[in-house]
C-alpha atoms as a PDB file:
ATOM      1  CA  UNK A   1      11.627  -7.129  -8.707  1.00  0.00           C
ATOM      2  CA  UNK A   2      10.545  -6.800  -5.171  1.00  0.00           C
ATOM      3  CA  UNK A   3      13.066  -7.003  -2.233  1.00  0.00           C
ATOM      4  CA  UNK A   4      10.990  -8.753   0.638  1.00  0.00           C
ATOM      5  CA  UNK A   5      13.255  -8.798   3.772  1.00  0.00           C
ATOM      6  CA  UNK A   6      11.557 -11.650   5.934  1.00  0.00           C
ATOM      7  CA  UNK A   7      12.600 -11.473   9.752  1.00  0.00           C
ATOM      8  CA  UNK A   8      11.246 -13.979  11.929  1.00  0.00           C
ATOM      9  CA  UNK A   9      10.071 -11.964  15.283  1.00  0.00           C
ATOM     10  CA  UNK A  10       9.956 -15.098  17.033  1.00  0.00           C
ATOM     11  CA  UNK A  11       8.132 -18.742  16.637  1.00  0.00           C
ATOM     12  CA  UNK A  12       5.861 -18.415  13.911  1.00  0.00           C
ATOM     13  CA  UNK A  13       5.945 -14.874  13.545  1.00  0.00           C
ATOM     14  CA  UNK A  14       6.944 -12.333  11.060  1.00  0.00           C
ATOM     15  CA  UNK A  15       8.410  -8.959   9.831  1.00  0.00           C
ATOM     16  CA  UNK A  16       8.260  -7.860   6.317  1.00  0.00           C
ATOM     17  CA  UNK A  17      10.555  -4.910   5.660  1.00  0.00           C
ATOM     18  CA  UNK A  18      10.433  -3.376   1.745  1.00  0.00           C
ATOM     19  CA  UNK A  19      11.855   0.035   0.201  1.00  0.00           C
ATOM     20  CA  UNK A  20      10.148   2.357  -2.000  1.00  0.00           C
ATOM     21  CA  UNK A  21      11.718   5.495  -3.447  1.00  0.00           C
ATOM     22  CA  UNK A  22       9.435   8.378  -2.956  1.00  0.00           C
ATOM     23  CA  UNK A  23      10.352  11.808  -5.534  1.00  0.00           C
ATOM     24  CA  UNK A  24       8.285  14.937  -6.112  1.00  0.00           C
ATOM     25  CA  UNK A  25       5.934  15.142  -8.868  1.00  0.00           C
ATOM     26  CA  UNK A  26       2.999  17.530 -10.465  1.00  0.00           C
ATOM     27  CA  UNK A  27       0.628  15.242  -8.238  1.00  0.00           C
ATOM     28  CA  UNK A  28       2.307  15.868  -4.985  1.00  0.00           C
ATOM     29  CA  UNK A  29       4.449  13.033  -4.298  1.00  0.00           C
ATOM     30  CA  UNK A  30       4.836   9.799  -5.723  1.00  0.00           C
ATOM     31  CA  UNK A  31       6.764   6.208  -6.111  1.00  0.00           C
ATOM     32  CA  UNK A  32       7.277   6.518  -9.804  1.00  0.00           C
ATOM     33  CA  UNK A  33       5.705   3.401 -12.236  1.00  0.00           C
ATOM     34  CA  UNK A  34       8.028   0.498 -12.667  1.00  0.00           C
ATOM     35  CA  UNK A  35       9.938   1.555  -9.577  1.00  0.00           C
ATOM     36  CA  UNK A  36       7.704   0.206  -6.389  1.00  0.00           C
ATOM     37  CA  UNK A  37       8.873  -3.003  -4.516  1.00  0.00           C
ATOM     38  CA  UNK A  38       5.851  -4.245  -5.712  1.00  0.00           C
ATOM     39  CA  UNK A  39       6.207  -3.588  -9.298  1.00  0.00           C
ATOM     40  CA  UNK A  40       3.804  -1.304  -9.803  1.00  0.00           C
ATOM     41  CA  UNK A  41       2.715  -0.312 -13.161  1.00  0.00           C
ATOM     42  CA  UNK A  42       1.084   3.113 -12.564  1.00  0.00           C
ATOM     43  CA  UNK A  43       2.720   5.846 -10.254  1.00  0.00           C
ATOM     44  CA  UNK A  44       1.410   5.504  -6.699  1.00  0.00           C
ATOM     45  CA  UNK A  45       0.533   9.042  -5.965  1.00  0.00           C
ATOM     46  CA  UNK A  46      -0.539  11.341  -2.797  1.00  0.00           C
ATOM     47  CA  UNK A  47      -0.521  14.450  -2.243  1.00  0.00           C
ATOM     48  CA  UNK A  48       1.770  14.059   0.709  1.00  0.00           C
ATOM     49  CA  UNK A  49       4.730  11.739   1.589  1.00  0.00           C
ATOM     50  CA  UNK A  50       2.552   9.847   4.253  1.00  0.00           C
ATOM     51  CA  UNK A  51      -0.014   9.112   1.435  1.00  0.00           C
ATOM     52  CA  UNK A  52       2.207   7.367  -0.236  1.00  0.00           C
ATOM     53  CA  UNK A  53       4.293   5.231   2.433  1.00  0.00           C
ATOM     54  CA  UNK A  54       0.835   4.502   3.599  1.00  0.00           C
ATOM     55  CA  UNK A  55      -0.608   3.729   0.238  1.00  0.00           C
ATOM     56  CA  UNK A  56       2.755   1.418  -0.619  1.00  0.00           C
ATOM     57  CA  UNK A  57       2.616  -0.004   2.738  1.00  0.00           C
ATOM     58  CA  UNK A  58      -1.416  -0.945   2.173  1.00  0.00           C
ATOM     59  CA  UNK A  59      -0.541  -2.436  -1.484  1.00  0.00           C
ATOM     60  CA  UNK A  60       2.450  -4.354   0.448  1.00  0.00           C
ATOM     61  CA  UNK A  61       0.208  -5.849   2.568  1.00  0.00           C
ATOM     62  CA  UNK A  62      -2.474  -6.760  -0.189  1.00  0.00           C
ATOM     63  CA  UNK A  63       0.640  -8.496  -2.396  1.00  0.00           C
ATOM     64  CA  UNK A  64       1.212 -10.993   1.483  1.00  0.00           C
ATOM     65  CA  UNK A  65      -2.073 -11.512   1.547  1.00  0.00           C
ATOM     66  CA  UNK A  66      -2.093 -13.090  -1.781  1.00  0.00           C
ATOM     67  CA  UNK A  67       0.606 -15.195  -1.092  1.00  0.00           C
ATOM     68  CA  UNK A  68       3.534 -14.024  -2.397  1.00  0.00           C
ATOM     69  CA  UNK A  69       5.920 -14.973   0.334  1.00  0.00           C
ATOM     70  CA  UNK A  70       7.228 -18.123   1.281  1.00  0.00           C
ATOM     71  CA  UNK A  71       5.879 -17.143   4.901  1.00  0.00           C
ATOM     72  CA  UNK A  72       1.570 -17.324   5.348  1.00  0.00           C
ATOM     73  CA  UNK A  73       0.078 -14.054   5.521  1.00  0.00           C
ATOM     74  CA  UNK A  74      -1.272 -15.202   9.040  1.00  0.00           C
ATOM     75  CA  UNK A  75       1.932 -15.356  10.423  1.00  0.00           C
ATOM     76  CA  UNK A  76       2.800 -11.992   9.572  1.00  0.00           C
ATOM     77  CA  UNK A  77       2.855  -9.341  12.397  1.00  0.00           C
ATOM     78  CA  UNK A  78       3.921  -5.993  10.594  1.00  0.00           C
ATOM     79  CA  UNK A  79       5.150  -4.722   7.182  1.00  0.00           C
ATOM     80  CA  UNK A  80       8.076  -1.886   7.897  1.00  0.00           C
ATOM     81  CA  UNK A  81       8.576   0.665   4.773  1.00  0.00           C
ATOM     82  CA  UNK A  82      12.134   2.223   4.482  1.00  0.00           C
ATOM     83  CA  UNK A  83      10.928   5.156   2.629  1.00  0.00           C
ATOM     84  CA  UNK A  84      13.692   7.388   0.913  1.00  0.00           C
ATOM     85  CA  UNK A  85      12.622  10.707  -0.059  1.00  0.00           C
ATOM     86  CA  UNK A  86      14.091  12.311  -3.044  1.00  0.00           C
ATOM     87  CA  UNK A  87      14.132  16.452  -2.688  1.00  0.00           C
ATOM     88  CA  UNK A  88      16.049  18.632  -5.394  1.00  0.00           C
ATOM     89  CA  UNK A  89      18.020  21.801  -3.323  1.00  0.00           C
ATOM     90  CA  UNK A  90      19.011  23.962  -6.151  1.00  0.00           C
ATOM     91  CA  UNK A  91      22.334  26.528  -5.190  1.00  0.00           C
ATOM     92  CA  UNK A  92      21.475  30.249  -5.469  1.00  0.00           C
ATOM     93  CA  UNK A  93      22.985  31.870  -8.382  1.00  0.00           C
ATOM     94  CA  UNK A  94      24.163  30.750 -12.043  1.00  0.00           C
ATOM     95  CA  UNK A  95      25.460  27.165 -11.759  1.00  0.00           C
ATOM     96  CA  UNK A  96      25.832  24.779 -14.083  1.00  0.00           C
ATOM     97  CA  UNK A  97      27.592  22.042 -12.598  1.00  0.00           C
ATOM     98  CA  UNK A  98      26.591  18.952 -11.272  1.00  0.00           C
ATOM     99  CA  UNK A  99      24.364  18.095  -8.366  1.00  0.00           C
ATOM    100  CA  UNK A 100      25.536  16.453  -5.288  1.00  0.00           C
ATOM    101  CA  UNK A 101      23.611  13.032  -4.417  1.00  0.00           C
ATOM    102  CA  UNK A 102      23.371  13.546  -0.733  1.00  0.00           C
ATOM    103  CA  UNK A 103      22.206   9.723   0.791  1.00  0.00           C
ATOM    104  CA  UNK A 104      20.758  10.424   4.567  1.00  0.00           C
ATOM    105  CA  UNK A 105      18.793   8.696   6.974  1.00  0.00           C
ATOM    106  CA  UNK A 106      16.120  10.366   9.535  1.00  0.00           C
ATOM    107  CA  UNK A 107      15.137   8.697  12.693  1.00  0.00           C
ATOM    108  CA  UNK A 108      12.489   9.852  15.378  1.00  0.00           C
ATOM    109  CA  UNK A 109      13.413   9.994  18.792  1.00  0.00           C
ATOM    110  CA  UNK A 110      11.140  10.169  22.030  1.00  0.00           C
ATOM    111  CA  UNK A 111      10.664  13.969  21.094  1.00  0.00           C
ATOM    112  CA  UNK A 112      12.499  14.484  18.253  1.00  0.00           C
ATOM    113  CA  UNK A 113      13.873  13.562  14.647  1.00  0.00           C
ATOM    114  CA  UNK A 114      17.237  13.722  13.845  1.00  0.00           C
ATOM    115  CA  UNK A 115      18.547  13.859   9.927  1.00  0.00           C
ATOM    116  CA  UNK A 116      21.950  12.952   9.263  1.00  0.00           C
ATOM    117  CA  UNK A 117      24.334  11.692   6.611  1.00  0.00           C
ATOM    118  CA  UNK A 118      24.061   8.066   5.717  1.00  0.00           C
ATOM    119  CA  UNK A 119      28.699   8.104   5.570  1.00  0.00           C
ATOM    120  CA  UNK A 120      30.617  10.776   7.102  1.00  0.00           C
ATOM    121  CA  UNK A 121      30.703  13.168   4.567  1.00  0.00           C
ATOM    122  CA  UNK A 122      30.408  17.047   4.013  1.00  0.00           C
ATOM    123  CA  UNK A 123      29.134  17.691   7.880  1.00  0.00           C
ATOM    124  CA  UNK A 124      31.122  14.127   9.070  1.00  0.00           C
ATOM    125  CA  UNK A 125      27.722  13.211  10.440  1.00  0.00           C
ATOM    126  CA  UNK A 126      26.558  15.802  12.472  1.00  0.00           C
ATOM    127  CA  UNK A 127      22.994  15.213  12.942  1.00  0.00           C
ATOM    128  CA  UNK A 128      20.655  18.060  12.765  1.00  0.00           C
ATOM    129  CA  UNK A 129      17.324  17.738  14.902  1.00  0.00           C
ATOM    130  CA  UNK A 130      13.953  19.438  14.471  1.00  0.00           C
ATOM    131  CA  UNK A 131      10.312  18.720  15.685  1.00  0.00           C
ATOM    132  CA  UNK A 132       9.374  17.055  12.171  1.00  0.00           C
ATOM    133  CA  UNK A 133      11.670  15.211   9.851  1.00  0.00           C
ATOM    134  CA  UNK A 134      11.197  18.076   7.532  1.00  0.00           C
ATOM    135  CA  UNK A 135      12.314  20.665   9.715  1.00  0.00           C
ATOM    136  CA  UNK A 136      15.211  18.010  10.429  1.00  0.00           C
ATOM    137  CA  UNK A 137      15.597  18.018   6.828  1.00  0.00           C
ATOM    138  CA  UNK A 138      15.926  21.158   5.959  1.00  0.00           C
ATOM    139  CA  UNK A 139      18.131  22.067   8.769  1.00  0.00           C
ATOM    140  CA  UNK A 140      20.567  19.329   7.305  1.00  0.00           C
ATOM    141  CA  UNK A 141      20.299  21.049   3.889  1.00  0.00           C
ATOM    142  CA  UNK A 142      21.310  24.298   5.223  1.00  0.00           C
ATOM    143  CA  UNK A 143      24.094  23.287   6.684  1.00  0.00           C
ATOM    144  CA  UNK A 144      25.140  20.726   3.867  1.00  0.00           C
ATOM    145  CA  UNK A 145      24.908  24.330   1.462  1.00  0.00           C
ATOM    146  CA  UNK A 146      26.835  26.220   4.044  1.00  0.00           C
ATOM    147  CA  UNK A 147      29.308  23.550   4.542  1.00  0.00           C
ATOM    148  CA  UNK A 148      29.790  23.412   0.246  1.00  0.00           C
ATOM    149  CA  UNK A 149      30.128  27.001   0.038  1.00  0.00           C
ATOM    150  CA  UNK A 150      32.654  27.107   2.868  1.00  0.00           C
ATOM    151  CA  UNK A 151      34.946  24.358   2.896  1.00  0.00           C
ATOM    152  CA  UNK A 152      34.169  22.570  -0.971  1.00  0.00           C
ATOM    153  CA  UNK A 153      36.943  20.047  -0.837  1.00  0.00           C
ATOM    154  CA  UNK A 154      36.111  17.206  -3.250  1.00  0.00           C
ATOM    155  CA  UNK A 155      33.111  18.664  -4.799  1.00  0.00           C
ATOM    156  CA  UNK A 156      33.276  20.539  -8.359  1.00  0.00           C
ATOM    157  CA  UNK A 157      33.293  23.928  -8.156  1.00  0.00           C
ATOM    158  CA  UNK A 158      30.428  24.968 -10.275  1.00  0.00           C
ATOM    159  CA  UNK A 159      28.129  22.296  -8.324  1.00  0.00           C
ATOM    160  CA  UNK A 160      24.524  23.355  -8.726  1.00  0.00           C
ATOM    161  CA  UNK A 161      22.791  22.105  -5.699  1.00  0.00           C
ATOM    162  CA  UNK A 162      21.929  19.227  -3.332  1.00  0.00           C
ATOM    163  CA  UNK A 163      19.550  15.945  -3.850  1.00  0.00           C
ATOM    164  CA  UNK A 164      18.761  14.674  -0.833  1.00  0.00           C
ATOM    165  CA  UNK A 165      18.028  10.751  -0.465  1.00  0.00           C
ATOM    166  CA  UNK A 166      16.334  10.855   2.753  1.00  0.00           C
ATOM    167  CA  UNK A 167      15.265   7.458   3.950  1.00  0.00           C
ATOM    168  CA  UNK A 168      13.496   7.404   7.205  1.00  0.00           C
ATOM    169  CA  UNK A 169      11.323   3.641   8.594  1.00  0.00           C
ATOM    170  CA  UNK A 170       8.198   3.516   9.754  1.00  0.00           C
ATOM    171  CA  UNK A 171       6.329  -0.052  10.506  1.00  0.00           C
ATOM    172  CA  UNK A 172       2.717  -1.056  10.097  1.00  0.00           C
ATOM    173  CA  UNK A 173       1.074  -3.595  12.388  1.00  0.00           C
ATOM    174  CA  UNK A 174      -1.118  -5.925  10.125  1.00  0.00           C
ATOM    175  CA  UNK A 175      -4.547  -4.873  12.344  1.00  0.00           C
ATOM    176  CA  UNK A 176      -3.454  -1.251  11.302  1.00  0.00           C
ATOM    177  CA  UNK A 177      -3.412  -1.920   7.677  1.00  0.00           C
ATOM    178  CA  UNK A 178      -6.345  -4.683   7.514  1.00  0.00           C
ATOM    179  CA  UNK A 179      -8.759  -1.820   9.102  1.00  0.00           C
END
């Protein structure tokens, strides 16, 4: 079942906000069948994460167009994607315990993304920053690991690694995805 979030912008104008869950796969990257907002029933591959949101974002706005909101496709100014990127960060070593779900959000800045926690957890939401939201990412995975190994109140001690649930935004003008 899709979960539309309809915001009016202002008099007769629209955003459409949607999630997809975006995991690693032989392919590349992909929103698994069954799983899209849009109820997909074939994976929606790429061979990078942009593919994809794109790709989801493009089939969002094909679904509006067809009239599947109570709102006219007309009067629709954007579709915004909350992508959330599933990555597997295995511990070094023989473990055999569980792995800790790690739920984050990423956000760009003027020059900048910053990764952090989605609840004060492990790092109590200390951002870490990079020049992509991968280097962001993997910056906040290190120091998650560190963190673990250090100071592993709360968390079973054979734990085998990290997933992180990173879910970042990014919003498509209609012109943008009509082109």
């Amino acid at each position: 079942m899709t979960r539309w979030n309809i915001t009016r912008i202002d008099s007769g104008t629209y955003l459409v906000a949607l999630p997809a869950r975006i995991v690693a796969s032989e392919k590349g990257w992909e929103v698994p069948a069954g799983s899209a907002p849009l109820g997909n029933t074939e994976p929606v591959t790429g061979a990078t994460v942009t593919q994809v949101r794109d790709t989801v974002a493009a089939l969002a706005w094909s679904t509006i167009q067809k009239g599947a909101l109570p709102v006219p496709a007309d009067q629709v100014a954007a579709v915004r994607l909350f992508s959330t990127v599933v990555t597997d960060h295995p511990r070094t070593g023989d473990m055999s315990g569980p792995v800790i779900q790690v739920p984050a959000l990423a956000d760009r800045s003027q020059t900048w993304w910053v990764a952090t926690e989605e609840e004060a957890g492990v790092l109590a939401g200390h951002g870490q920053s990079g020049k992509t939201v991968h280097e962001a990412a993997a910056k906040l995975v290190e120091g998650l690991m560190l963190e673990l190994e250090v100071n592993p109140q709360g968390v079973p001690e054979n734990w085998s690694g990290i997933q992180l649930q990173l879910t970042s935004r990014k919003t498509y003008p209609v012109d943008v995805l009509a082109a």
